[in-house]
C-alpha atoms as a PDB file:
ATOM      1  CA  UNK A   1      52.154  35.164 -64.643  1.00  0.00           C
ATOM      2  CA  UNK A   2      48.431  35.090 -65.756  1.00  0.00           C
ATOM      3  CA  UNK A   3      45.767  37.738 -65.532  1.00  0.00           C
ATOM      4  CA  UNK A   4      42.338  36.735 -65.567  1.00  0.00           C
ATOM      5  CA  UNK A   5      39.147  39.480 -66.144  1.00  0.00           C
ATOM      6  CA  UNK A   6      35.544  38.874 -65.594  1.00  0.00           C
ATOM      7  CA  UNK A   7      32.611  40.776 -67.604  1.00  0.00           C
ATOM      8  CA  UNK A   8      28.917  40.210 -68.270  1.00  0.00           C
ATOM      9  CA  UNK A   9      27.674  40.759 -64.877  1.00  0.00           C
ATOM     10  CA  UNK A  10      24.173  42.924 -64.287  1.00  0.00           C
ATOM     11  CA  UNK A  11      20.768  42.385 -63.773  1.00  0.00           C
ATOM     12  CA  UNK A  12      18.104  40.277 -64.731  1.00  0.00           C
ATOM     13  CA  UNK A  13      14.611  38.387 -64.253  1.00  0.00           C
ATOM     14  CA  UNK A  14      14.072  35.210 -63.290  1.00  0.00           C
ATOM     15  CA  UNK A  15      14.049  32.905 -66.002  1.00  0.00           C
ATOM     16  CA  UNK A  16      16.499  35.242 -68.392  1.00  0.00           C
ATOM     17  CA  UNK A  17      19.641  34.450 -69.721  1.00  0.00           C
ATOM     18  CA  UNK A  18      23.442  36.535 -69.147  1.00  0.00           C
ATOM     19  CA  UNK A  19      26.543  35.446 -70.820  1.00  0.00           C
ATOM     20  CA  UNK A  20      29.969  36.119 -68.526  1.00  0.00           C
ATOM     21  CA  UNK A  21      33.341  36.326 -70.245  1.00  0.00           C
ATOM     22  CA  UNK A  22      37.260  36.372 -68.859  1.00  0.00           C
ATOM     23  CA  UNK A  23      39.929  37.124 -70.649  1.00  0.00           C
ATOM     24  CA  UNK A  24      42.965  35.776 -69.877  1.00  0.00           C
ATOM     25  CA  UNK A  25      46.415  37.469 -70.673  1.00  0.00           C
ATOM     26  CA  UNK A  26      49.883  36.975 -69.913  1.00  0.00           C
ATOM     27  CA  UNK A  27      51.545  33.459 -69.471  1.00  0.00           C
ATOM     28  CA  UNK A  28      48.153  31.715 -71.156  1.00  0.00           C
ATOM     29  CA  UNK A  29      50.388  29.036 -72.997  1.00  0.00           C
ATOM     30  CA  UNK A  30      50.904  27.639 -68.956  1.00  0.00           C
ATOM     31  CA  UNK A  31      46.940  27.650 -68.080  1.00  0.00           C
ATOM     32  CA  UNK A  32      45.848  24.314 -67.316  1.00  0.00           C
ATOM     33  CA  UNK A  33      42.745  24.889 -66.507  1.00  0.00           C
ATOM     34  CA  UNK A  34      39.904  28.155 -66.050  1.00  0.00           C
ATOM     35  CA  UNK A  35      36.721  27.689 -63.744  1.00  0.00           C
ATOM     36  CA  UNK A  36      33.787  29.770 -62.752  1.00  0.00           C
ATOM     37  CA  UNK A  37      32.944  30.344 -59.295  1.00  0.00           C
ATOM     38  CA  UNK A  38      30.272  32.431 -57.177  1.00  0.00           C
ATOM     39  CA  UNK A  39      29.843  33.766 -53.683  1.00  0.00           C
ATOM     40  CA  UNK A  40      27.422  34.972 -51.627  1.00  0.00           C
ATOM     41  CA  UNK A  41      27.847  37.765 -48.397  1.00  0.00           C
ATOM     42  CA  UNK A  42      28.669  35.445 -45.985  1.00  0.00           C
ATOM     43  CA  UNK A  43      29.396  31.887 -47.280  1.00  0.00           C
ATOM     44  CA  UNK A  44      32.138  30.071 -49.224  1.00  0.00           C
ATOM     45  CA  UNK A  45      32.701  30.733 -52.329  1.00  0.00           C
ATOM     46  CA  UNK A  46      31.993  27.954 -54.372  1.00  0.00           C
ATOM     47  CA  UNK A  47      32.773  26.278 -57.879  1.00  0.00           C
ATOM     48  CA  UNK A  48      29.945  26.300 -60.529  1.00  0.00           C
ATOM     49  CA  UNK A  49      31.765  25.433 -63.450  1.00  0.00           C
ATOM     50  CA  UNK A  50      35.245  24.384 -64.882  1.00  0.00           C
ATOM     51  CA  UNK A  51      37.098  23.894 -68.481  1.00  0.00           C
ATOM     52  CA  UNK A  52      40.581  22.573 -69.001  1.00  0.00           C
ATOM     53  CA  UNK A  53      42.341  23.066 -71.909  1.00  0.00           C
ATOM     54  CA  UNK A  54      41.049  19.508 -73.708  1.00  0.00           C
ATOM     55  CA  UNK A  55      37.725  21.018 -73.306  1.00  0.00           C
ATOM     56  CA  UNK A  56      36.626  18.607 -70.367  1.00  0.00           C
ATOM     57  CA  UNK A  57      34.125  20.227 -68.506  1.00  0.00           C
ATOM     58  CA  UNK A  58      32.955  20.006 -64.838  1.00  0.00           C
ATOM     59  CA  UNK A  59      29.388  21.495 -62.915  1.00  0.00           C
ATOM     60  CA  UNK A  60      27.903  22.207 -59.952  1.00  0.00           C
ATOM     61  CA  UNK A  61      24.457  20.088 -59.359  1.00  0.00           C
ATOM     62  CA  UNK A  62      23.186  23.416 -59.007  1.00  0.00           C
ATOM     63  CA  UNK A  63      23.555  24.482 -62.566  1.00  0.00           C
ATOM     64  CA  UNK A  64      24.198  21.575 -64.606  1.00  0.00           C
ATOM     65  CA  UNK A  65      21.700  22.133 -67.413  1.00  0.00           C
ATOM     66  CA  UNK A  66      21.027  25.203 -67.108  1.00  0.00           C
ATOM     67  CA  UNK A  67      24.384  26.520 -67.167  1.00  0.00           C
ATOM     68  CA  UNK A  68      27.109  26.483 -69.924  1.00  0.00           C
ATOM     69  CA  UNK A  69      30.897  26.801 -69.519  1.00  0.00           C
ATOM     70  CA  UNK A  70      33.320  27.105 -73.002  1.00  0.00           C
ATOM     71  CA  UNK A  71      36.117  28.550 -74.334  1.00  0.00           C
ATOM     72  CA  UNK A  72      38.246  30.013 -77.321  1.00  0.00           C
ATOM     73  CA  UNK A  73      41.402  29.654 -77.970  1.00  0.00           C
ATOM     74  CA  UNK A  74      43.850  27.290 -80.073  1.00  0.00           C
ATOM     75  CA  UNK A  75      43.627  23.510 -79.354  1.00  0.00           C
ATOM     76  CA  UNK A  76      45.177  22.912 -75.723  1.00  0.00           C
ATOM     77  CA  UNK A  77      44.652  26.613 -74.747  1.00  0.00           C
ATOM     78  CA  UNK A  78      42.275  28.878 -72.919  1.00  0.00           C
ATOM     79  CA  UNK A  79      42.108  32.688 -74.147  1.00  0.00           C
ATOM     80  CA  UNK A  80      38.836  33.761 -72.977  1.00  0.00           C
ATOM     81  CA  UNK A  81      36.389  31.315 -71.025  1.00  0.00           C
ATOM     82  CA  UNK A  82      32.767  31.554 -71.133  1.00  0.00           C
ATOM     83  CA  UNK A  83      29.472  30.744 -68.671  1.00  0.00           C
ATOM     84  CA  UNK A  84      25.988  30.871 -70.807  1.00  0.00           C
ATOM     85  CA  UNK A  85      23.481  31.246 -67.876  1.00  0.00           C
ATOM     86  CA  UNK A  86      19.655  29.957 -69.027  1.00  0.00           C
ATOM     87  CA  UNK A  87      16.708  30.144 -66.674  1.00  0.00           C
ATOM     88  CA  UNK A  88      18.250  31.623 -64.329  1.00  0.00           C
ATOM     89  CA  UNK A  89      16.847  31.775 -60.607  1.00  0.00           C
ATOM     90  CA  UNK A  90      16.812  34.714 -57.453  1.00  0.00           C
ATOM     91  CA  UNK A  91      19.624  31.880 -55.790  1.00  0.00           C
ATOM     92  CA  UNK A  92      22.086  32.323 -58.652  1.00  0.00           C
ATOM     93  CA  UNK A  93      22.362  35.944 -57.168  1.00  0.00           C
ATOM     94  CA  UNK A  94      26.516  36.069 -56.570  1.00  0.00           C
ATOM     95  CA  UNK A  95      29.436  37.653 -57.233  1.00  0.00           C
ATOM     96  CA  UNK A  96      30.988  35.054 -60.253  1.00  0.00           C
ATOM     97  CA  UNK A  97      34.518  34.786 -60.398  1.00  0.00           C
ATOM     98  CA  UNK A  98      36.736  33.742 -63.035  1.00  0.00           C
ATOM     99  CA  UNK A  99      39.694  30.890 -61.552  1.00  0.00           C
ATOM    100  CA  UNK A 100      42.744  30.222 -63.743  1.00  0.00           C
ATOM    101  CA  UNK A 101      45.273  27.632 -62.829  1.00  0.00           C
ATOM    102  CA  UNK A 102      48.899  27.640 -64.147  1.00  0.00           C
ATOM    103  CA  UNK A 103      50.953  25.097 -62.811  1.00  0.00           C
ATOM    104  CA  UNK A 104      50.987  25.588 -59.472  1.00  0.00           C
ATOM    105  CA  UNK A 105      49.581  29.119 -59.531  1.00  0.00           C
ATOM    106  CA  UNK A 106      46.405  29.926 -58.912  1.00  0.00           C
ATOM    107  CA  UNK A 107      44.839  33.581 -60.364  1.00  0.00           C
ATOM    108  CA  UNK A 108      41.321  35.189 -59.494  1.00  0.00           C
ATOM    109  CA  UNK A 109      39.711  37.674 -61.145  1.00  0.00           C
ATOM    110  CA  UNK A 110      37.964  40.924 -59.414  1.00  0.00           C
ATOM    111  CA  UNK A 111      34.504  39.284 -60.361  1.00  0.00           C
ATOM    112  CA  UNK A 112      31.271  40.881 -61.605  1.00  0.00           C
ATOM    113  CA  UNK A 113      27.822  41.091 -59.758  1.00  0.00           C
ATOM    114  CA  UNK A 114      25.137  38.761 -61.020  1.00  0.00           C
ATOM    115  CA  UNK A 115      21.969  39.581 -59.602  1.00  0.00           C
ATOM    116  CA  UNK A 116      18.459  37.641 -60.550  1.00  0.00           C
ATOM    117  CA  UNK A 117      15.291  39.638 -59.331  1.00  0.00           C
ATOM    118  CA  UNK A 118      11.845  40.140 -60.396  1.00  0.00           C
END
């Protein structure tokens, strides 16, 4: 069993920077791999980053430069996973969620509000 908690979300202008965290707890030795994902009232929720435990890393077109995904932990693990968000725009405004896969288990966090106005 892995639990997965998102922080970092709030408010901020366009073209400003937030940081999101999770933590992961539990069975972490099993995660395979952690990813980021957002969604918007209304539409899919989609994948904007992920990180497995080799430190491969995956974006969205969306985000890819602008965005950041990493993670601590000892080599081959995930403890807490990270999104560094630069120049950030009004349609990055989501609820970000925090993915963590475990074999065949897949765990979601509650996810934060991230909300880009002027």
């Amino acid at each position: 069993q892995v639990h997965v908690m998102e922080s970092g979300g709030g408010l901020v202008q366009p073209g400003g920077s937030l940081r999101l965290s999770c933590a992961a707890s539990g069975s972490t030795i099993s995660i395979i791999y952690m990813a980021w994902y957002r969604q918007v009232p209304g539409k899919q929720r989609d994948m904007v980053a992920r990180i497995d435990t080799g430190g491969r890393t995956n974006y969205a077109d969306s985000v890819r430069g602008r965005f950041t995904i990493s993670k601590d932990g000892a080599e081959n693990t995930i403890d807490t996973m990270y999104l560094q968000m630069n120049n950030l725009k009004p349609e990055d405004t989501a609820v970000y969620y925090c993915q963590g896969r475990a074999g065949s288990q897949t765990y979601w966090g509650q996810g934060t509000q991230v909300t880009v106005s002027s």
